[in-house]
Protein backbone atom coordinates (compact mmCIF):
# COMPACT_ATOMS: atom_id res chain seq x y z
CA UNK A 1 -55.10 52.09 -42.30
CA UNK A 2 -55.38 54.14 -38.96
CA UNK A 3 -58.79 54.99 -39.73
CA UNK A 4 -59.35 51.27 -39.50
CA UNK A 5 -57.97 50.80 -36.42
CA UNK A 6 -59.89 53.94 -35.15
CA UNK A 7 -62.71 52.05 -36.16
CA UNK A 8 -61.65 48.74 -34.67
CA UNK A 9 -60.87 49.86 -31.13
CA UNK A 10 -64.14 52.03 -31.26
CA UNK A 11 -66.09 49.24 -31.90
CA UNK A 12 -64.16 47.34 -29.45
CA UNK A 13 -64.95 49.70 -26.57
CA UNK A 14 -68.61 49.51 -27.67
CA UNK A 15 -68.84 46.33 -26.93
CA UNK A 16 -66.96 46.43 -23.90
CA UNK A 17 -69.05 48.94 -22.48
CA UNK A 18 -72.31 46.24 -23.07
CA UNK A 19 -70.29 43.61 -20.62
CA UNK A 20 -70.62 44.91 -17.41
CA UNK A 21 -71.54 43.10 -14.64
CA UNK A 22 -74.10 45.43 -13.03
CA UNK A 23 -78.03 46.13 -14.28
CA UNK A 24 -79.08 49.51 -14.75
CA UNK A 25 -82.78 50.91 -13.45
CA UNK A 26 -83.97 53.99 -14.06
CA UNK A 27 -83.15 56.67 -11.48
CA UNK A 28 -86.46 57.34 -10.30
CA UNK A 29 -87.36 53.72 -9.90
CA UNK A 30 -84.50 53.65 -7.67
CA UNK A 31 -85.54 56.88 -5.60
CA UNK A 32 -88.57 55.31 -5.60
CA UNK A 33 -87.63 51.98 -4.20
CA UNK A 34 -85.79 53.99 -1.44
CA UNK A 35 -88.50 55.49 -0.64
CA UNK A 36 -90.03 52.45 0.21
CA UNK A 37 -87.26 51.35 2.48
CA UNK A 38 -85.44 48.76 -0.23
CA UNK A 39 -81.72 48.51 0.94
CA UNK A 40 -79.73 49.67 -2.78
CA UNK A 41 -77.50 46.95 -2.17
CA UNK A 42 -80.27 43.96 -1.94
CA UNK A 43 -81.50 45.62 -5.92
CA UNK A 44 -80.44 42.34 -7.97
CA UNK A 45 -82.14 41.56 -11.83
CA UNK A 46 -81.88 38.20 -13.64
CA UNK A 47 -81.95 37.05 -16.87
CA UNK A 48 -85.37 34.69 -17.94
CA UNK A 49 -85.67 34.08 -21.28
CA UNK A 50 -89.41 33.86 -22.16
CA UNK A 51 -90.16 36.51 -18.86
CA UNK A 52 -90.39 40.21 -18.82
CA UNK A 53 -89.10 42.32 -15.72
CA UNK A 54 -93.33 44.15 -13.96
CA UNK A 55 -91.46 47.00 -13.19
CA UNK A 56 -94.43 47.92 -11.32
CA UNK A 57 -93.87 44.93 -9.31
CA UNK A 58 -90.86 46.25 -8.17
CA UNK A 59 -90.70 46.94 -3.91
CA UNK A 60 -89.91 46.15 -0.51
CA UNK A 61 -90.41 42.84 1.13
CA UNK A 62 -89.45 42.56 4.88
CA UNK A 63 -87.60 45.42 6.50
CA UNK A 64 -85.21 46.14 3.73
CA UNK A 65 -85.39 43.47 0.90
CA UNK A 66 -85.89 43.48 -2.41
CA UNK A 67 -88.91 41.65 -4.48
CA UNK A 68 -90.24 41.90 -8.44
CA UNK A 69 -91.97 39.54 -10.58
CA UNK A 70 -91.29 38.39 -13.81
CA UNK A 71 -93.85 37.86 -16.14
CA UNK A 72 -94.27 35.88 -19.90
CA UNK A 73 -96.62 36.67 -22.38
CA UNK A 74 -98.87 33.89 -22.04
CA UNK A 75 -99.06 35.14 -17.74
CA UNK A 76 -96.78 32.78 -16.18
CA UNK A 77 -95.15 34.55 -13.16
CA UNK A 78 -91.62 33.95 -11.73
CA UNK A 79 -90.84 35.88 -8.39
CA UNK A 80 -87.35 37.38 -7.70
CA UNK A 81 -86.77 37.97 -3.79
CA UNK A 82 -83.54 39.13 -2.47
CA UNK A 83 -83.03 40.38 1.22
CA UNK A 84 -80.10 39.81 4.18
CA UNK A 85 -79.52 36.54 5.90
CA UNK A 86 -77.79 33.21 5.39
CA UNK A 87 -78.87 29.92 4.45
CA UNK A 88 -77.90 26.23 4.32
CA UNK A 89 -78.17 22.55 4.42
CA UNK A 90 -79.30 22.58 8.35
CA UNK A 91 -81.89 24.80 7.35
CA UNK A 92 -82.98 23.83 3.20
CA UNK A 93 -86.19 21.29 4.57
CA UNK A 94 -86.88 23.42 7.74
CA UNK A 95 -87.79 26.69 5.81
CA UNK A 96 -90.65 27.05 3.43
CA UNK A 97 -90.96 27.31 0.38
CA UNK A 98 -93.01 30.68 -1.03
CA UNK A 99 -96.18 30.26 -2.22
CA UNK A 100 -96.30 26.63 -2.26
CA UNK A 101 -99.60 25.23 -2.40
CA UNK A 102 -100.23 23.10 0.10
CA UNK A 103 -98.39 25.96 2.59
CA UNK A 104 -97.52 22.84 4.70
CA UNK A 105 -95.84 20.94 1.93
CA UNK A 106 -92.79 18.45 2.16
CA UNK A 107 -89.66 20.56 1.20
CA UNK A 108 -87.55 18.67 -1.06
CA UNK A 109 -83.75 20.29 -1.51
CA UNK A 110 -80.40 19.61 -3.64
CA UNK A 111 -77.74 21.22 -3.30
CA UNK A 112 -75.46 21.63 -6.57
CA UNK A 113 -73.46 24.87 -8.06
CA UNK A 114 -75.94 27.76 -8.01
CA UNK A 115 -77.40 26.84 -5.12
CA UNK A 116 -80.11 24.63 -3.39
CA UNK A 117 -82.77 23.64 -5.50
CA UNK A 118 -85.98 23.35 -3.89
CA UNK A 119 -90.05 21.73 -4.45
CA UNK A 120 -92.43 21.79 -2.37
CA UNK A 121 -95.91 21.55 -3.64
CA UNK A 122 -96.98 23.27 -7.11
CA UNK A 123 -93.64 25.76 -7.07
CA UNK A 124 -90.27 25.17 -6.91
CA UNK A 125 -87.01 27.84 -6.48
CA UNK A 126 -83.26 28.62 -6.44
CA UNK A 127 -81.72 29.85 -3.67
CA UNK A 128 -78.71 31.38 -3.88
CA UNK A 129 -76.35 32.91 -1.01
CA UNK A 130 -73.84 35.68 -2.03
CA UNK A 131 -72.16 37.36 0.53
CA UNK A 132 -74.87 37.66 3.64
CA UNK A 133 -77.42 38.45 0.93
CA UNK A 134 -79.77 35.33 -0.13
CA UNK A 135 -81.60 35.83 -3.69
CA UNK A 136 -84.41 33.35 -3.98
CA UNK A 137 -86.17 32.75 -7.06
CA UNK A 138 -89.60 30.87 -7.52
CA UNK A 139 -92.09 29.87 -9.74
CA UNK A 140 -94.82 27.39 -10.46
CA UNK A 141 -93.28 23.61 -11.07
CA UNK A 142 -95.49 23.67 -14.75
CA UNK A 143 -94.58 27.31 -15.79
CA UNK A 144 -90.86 27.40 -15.35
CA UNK A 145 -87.67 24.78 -15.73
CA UNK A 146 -85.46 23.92 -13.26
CA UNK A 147 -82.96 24.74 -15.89
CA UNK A 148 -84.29 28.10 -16.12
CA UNK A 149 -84.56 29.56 -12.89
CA UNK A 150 -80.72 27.83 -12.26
CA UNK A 151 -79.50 29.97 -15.10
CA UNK A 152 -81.29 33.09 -14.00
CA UNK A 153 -80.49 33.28 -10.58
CA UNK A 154 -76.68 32.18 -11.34
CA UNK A 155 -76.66 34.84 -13.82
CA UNK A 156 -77.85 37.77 -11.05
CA UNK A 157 -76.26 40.85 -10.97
CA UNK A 158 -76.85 43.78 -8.78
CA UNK A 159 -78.81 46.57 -10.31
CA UNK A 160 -77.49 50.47 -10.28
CA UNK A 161 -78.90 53.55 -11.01
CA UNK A 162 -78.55 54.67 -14.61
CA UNK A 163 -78.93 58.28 -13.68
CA UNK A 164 -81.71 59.10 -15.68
CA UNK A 165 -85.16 60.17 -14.54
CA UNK A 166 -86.69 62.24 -11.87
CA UNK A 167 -87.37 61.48 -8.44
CA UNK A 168 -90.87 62.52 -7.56
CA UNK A 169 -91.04 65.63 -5.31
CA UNK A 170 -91.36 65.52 -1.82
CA UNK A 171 -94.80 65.40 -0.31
CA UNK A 172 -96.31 67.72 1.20
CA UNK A 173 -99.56 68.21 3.46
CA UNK A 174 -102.43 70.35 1.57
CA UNK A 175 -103.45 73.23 3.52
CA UNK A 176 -107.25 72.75 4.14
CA UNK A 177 -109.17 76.49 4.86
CA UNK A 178 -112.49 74.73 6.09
CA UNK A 179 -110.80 73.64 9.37
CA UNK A 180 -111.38 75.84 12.47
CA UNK A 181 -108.50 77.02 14.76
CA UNK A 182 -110.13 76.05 17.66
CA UNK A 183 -112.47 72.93 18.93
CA UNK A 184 -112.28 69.70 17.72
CA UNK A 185 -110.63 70.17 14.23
CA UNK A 186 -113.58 68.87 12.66
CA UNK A 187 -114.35 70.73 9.33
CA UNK A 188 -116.58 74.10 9.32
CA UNK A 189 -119.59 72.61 7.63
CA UNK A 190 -121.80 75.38 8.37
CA UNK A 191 -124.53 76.39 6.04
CA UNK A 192 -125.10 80.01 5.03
CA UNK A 193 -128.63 81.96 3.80
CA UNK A 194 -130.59 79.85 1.38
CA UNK A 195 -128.90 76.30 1.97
């Protein structure tokens, strides 16, 4: 009987430990997004069924912000951007709408739970404001549901380290031997005997 609950309760923490609320990526992806200037805080991962996280994709946008592409099979692209600022009704129509083809297009928005909904063009996106830290996410009007970007970008969560990896060592200049200690710097390209 107490091995049963022993069992139980392990189990129980198991899955408990699946439901937090934060994503993990790899420690050296998040050294190297640092490196890049990516603000840890503006990291954020969705949820797209039918899309696969280019974790190559993965870097800075603006001064600080946080961009990666999701990708399906079949090459359909969905773009995650998430960086400081606010957002709102005054400024839904004013503001364009990334990678919409026309550029110029007639901005469309709707406001509802997760955020404003907005078409312009071929593409259409979520934008969602939480705290002073807006998470947009876009994709083409014929490659992704409405439906399915609202559920993804409600469902963001804030990605942490998960402690594992290596961050790549610090870089360093290579010491050259064929430049000259005095003059121009330009490299010793003189030719011996025989050349």
């Amino acid at each position: 009987m107490v091995s049963r609950l022993i069992l139980f309760v392990a189990l129980g923490l198991v899955v408990l430990s699946g439901c937090g609320s934060d994503a993990a990526v790899s420690g050296a992806e998040m050294e190297r997004l640092r490196a890049q200037g990516v603000a840890p805080d503006l990291v954020y991962l969705v949820d797209l069924p039918g899309y696969e996280l280019a974790e190559q994709s993965m870097g800075v946008i603006n001064e600080e912000g946080f961009g990666a592409v999701y990708a399906s099979p079949e090459g359909r692209q969905v773009e995650l951007r998430v960086d400081h600022g606010a957002f709102g009704d005054d400024v839904c129509q004013g503001v364009p709408v990334h990678n919409a083809t026309p550029p110029d297009a007639r901005v469309t928005c709707e406001r509802d739970d997760a955020g404003w909904y907005r078409v312009a063009g071929d593409r259409h996106e979520y934008v969602s404001v939480q705290g002073d830290r807006l998470l947009t996410l876009n994709g083409r009007v014929t490659e992704v549901s409405r439906d399915a970007l609202k559920a993804a970008v409600a469902g963001a969560r804030h990605a942490v380290s998960d402690g594992s990896g290596t961050p790549e060592p610090p870089r360093t200049p290579v010491q050259r031997g064929d430049l000259p200690t005095a003059g121009d710097g330009a490299p010793n390209n003189e030719v011996g005997a025989g050349g």
